[in-house]
Protein backbone atom coordinates (compact mmCIF):
# COMPACT_ATOMS: atom_id res chain seq x y z
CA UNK A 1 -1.19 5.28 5.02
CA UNK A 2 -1.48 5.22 1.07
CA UNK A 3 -4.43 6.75 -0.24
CA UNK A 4 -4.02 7.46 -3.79
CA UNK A 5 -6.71 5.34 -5.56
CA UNK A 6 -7.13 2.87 -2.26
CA UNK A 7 -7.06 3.48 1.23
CA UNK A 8 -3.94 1.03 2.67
CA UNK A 9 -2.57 1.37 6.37
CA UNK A 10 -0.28 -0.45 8.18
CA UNK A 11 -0.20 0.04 11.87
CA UNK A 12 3.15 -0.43 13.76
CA UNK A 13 3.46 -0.43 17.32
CA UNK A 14 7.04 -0.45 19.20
CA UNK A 15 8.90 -1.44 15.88
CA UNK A 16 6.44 -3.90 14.78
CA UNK A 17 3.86 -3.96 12.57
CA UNK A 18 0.68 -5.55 14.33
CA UNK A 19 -2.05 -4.51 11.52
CA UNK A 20 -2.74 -4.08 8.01
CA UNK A 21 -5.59 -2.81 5.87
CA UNK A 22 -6.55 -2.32 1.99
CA UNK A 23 -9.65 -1.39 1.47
CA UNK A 24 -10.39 -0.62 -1.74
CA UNK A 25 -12.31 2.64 -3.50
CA UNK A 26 -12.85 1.69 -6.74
CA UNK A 27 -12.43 -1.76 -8.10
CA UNK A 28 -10.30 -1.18 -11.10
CA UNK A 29 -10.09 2.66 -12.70
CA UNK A 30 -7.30 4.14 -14.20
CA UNK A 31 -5.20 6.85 -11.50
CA UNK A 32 -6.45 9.83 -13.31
CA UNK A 33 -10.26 8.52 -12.73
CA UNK A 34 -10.20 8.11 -9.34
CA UNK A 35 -8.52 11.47 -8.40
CA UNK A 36 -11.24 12.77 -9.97
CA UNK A 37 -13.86 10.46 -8.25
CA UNK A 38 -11.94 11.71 -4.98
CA UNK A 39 -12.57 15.74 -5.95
CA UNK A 40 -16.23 14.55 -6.82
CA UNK A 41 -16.51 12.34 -3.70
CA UNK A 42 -14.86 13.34 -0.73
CA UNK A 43 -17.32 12.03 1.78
CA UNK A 44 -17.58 8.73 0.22
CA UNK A 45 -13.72 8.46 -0.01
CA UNK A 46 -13.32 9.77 3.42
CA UNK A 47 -16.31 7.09 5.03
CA UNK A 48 -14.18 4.52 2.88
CA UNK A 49 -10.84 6.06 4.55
CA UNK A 50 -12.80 5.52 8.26
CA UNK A 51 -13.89 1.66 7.46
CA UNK A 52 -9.94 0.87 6.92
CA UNK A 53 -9.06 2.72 10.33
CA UNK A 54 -12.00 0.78 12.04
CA UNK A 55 -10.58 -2.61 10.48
CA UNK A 56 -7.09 -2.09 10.79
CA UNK A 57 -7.96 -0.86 14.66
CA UNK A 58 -10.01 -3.44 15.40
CA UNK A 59 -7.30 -6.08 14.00
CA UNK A 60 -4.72 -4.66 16.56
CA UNK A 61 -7.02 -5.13 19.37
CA UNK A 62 -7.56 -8.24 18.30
CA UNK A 63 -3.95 -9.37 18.57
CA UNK A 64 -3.68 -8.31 22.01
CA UNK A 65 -2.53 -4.69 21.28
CA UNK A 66 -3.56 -1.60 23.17
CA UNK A 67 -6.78 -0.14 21.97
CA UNK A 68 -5.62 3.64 22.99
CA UNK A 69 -2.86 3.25 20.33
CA UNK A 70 -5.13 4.18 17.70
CA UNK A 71 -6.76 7.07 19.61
CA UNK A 72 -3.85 9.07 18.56
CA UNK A 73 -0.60 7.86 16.42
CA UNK A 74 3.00 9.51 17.06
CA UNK A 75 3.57 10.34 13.31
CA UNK A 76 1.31 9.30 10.31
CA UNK A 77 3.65 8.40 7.19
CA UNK A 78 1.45 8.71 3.66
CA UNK A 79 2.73 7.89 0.51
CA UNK A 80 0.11 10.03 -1.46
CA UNK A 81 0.28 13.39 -3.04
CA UNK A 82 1.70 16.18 -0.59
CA UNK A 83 0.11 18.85 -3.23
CA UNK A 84 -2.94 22.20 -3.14
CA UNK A 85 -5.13 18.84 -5.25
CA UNK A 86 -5.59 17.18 -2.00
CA UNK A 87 -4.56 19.56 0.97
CA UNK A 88 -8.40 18.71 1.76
CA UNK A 89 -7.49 15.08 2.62
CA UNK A 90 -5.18 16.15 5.44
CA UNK A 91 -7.74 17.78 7.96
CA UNK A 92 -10.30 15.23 7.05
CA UNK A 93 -7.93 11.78 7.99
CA UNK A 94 -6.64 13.61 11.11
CA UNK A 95 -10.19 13.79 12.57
CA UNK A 96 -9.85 10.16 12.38
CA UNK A 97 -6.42 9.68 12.69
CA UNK A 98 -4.86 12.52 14.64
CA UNK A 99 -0.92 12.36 14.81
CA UNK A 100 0.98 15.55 15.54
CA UNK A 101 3.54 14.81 12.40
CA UNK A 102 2.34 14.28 9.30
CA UNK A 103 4.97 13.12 6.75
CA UNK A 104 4.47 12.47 3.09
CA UNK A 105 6.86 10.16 1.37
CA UNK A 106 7.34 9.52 -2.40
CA UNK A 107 4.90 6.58 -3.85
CA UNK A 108 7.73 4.50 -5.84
CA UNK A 109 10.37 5.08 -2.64
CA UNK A 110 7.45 3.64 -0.44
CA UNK A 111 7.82 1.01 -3.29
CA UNK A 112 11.09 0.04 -2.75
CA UNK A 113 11.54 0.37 0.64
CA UNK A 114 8.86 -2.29 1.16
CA UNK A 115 10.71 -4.82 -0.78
CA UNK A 116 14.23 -3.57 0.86
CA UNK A 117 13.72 -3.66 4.90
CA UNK A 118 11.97 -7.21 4.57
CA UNK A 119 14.44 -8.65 2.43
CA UNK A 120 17.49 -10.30 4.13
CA UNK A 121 19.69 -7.85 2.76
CA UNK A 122 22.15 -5.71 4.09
CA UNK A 123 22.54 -3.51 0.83
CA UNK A 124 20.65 -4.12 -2.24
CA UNK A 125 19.57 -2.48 -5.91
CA UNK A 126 16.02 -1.96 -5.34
CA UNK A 127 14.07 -1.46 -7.92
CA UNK A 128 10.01 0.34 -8.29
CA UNK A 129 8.33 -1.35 -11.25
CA UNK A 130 4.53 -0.49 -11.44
CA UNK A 131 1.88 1.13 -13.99
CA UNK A 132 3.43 4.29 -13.85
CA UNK A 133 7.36 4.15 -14.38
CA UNK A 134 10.79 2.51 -13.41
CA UNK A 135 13.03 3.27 -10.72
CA UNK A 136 16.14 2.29 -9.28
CA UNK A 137 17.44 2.69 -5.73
CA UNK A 138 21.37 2.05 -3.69
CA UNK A 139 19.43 0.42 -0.79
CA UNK A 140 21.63 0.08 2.61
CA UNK A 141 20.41 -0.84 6.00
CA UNK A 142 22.81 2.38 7.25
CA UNK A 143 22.82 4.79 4.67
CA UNK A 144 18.77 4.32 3.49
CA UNK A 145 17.80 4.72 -0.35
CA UNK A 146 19.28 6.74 -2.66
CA UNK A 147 17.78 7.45 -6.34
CA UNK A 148 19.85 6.09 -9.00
CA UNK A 149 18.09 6.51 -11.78
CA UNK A 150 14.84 7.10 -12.92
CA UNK A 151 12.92 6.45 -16.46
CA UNK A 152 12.09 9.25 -18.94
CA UNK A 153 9.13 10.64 -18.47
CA UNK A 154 6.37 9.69 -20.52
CA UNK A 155 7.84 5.99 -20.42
CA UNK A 156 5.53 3.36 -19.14
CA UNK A 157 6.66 -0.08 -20.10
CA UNK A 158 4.60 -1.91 -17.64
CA UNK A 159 1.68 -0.04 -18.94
CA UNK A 160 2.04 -0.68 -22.44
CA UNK A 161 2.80 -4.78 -21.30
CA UNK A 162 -0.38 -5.06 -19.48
CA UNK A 163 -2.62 -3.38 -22.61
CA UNK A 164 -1.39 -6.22 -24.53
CA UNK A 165 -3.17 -8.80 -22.39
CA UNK A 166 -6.12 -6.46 -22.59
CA UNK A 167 -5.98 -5.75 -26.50
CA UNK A 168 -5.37 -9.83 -26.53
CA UNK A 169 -9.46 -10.07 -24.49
CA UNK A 170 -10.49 -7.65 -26.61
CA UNK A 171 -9.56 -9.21 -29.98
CA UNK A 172 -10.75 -12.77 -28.35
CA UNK A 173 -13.91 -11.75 -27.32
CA UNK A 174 -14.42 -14.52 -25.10
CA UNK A 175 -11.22 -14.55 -23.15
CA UNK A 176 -11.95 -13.81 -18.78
CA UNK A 177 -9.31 -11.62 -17.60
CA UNK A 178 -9.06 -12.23 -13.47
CA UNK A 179 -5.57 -11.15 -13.06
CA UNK A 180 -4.71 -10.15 -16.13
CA UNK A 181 -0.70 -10.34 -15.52
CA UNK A 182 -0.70 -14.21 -14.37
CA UNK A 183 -2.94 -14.59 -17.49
CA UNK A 184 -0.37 -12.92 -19.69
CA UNK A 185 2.39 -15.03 -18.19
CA UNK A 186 0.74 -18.12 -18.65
CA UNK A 187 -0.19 -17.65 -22.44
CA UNK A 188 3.55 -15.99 -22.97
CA UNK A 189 5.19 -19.06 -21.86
CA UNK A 190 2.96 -21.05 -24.55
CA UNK A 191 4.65 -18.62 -27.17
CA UNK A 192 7.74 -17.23 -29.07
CA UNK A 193 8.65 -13.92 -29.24
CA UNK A 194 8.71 -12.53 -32.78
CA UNK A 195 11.46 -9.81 -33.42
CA UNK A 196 9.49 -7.39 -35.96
CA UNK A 197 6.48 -7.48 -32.92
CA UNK A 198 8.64 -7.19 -30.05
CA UNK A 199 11.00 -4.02 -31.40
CA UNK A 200 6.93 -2.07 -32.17
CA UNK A 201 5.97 -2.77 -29.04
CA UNK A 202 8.91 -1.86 -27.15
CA UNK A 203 8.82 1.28 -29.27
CA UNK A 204 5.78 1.80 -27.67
CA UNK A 205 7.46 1.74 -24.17
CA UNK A 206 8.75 5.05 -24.97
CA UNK A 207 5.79 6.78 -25.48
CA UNK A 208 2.81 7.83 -23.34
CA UNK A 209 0.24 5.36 -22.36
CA UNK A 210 -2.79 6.78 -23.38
CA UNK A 211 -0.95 6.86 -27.43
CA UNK A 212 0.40 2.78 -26.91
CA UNK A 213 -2.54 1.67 -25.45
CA UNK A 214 -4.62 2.74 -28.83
CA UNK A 215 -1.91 1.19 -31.07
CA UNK A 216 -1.19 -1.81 -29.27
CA UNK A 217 -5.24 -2.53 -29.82
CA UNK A 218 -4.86 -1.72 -33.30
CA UNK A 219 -1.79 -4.38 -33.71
CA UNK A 220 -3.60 -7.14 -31.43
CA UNK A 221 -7.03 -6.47 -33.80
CA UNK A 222 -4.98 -7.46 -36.81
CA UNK A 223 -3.47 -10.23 -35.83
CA UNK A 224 -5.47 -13.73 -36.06
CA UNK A 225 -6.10 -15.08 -32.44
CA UNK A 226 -4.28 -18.35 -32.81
CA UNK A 227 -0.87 -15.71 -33.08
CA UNK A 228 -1.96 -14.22 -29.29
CA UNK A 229 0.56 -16.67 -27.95
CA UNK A 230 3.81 -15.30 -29.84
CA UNK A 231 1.97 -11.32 -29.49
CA UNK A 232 2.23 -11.79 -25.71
CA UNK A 233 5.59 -13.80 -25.99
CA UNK A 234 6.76 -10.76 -27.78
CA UNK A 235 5.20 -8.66 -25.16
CA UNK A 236 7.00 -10.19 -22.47
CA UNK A 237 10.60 -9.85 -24.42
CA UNK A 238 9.97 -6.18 -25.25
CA UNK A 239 9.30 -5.76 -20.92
CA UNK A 240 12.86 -7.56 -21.14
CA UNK A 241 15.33 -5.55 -23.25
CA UNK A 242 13.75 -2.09 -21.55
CA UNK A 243 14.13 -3.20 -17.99
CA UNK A 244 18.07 -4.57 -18.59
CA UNK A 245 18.77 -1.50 -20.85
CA UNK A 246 17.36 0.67 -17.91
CA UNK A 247 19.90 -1.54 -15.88
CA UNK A 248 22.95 -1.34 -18.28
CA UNK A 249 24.22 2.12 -17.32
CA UNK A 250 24.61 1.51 -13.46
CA UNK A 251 26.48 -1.24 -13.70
CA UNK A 252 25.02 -3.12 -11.15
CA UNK A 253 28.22 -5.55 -10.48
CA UNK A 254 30.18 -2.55 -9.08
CA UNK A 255 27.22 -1.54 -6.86
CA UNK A 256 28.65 -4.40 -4.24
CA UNK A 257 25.21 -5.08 -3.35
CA UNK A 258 24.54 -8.58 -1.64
CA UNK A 259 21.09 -9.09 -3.96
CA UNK A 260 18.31 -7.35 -5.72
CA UNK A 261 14.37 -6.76 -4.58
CA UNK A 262 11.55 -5.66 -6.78
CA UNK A 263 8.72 -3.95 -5.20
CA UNK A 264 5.51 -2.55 -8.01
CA UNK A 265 2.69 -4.98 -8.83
CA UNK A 266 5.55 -5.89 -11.87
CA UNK A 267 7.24 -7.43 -9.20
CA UNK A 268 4.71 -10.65 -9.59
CA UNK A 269 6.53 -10.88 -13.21
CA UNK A 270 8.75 -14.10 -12.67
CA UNK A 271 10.22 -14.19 -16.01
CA UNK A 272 11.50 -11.08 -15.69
CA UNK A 273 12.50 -11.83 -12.02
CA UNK A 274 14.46 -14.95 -13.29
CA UNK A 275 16.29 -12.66 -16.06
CA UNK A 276 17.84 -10.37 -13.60
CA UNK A 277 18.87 -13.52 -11.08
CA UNK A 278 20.60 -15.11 -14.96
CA UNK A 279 21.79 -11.62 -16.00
CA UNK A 280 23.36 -10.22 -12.27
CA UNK A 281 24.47 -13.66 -10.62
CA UNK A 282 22.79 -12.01 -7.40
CA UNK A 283 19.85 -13.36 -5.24
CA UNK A 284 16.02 -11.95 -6.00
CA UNK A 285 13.92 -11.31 -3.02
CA UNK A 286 10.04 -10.00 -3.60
CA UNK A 287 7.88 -9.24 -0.56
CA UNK A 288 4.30 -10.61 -0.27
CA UNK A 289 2.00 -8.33 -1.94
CA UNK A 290 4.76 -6.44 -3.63
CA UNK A 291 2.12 -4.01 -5.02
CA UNK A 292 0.47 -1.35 -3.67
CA UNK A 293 -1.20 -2.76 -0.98
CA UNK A 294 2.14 -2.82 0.87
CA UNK A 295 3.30 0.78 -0.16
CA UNK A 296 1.62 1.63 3.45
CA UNK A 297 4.30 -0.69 5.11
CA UNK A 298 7.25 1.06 3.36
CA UNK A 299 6.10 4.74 4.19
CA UNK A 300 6.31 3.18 7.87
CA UNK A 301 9.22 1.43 7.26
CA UNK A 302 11.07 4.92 6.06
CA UNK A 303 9.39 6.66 8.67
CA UNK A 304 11.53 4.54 11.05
């Protein structure tokens, strides 16, 4: 169960998963909106909560599984906040999902873990790269994930890459963004990264979002739209040197891992992807829907 901004579940039966569900709540809205659409809202978010149930439930029986299973689950594994903001969550999903455990596991683990247990692997570096931060894990089939390090607070280099392609629509005026990271790829690759634009921008990366996402506007505003090619270019480099300094202290080649999985909606970034298979020598795997409509499956998978 992940319901943060979306309700997600993923319902596994006897070691396998038979069902899965994302239903969203909101369309597109920053994290901080819709926790405060959920303390405005909690009968919407909890009739939006029931559809997913009813879809994911109806999907098992549908595949042959037994209908009682989702009269009452053994444990119920959420990935969303375990906090007094949204103890009033709890009661209200076990009316419709009673369990007599109810376990609450970390968002960017869930992350991680997703990409780790359906990866070939044996032991891997996993790494979390969303909106929010970075974070890598030691991932072994025996021993589970361990935290190896974890970006500074306040950083939010996927954040700050994505407002570029935003800033980029905004400056264009005319430019549709349907999935604004493929578009950002695509006009990247058309580019060159320019070294005065990528060192601001991964300046940037170090600061909070909220403070790069106003000056990254202000740079794309200035900058004549036939230069958006080389902006993003730079964009993408800047993602680049954070993400392999991040990596440069763990010194991944004495991990003894057999490969490396990505789980985060950055995970769809296949330059960056391609840099760390150059850079490590080591196989890349990235689960289908490596963002967060899978974070459900992980909390199940480290549940298990």
């Amino acid at each position: 169960l992940f319901y943060y901004h979306d309700c997600c579940l993923t319902l596994c039966t006897s070691g396998f998963c038979t069902a899965m569900e994302l239903q969203r709540y909101h369309p597109f809205c920053t994290n901080q909106t819709c926790f405060n659409a959920l303390q405005r809202d909690r009968e919407l978010f909890t009739n939006v909560f029931k559809t997913a149930v009813d879809q994911v439930c109806s999907a098992h029986a549908t595949a042959g599984g037994d209908p009682l299973v989702c009269q009452r689950y053994d444990v119920v594994v959420s990935d969303g906040p375990g906090g007094d903001s949204l103890l009033w969550t709890k009661p209200a999903f076990q009316k419709l999902a009673p369990s007599p455990r109810w376990v609450y596991q970390g968002h960017h683990r869930c992350h991680a873990a997703a990409a780790f247990y359906g990866s070939p692997f044996k032991t891997a570096l996993a790494l979390s790269l969303d909106g929010v931060t970075l974070l890598a894990f030691y991932a072994s089939r025996s021993q589970g994930l361990r935290m190896l390090k974890m970006a500074p607070e306040g950083h939010n280099p996927v954040e700050a890459w994505s407002h570029c392609v935003l800033a980029m629509h905004t400056t264009a005026g005319n430019v549709p963004v349907v999935s604004p990271a493929a578009l950002q790829m695509e006009i990247a690759a058309a580019g060159q990264p320019k070294r005065e634009i990528t060192e601001l921008i991964l300046q940037l990366m170090n600061r909070s979002w909220t403070v790069s996402q106003k000056q990254i506007k202000d740079l794309a505003s200035r900058l004549p739209l036939q230069h958006m090619p080389n902006f993003l270019a730079s964009a993408q480099r800047a993602l680049e040197l954070y993400v392999m300094d991040f990596l440069s202290s763990l010194e991944v080649k004495h991990l003894n891992v057999e490969g490396i999985v990505v789980g985060g909606g950055a995970a769809y970034n296949v330059f960056l992807n391609a840099l760390l298979v150059k850079e490590f020598r080591l196989p890349l795997y990235v689960p289908p829907g490596p963002g967060d409509a899978t974070v459900a499956l992980g909390a199940a998978w480290l549940a298990e």
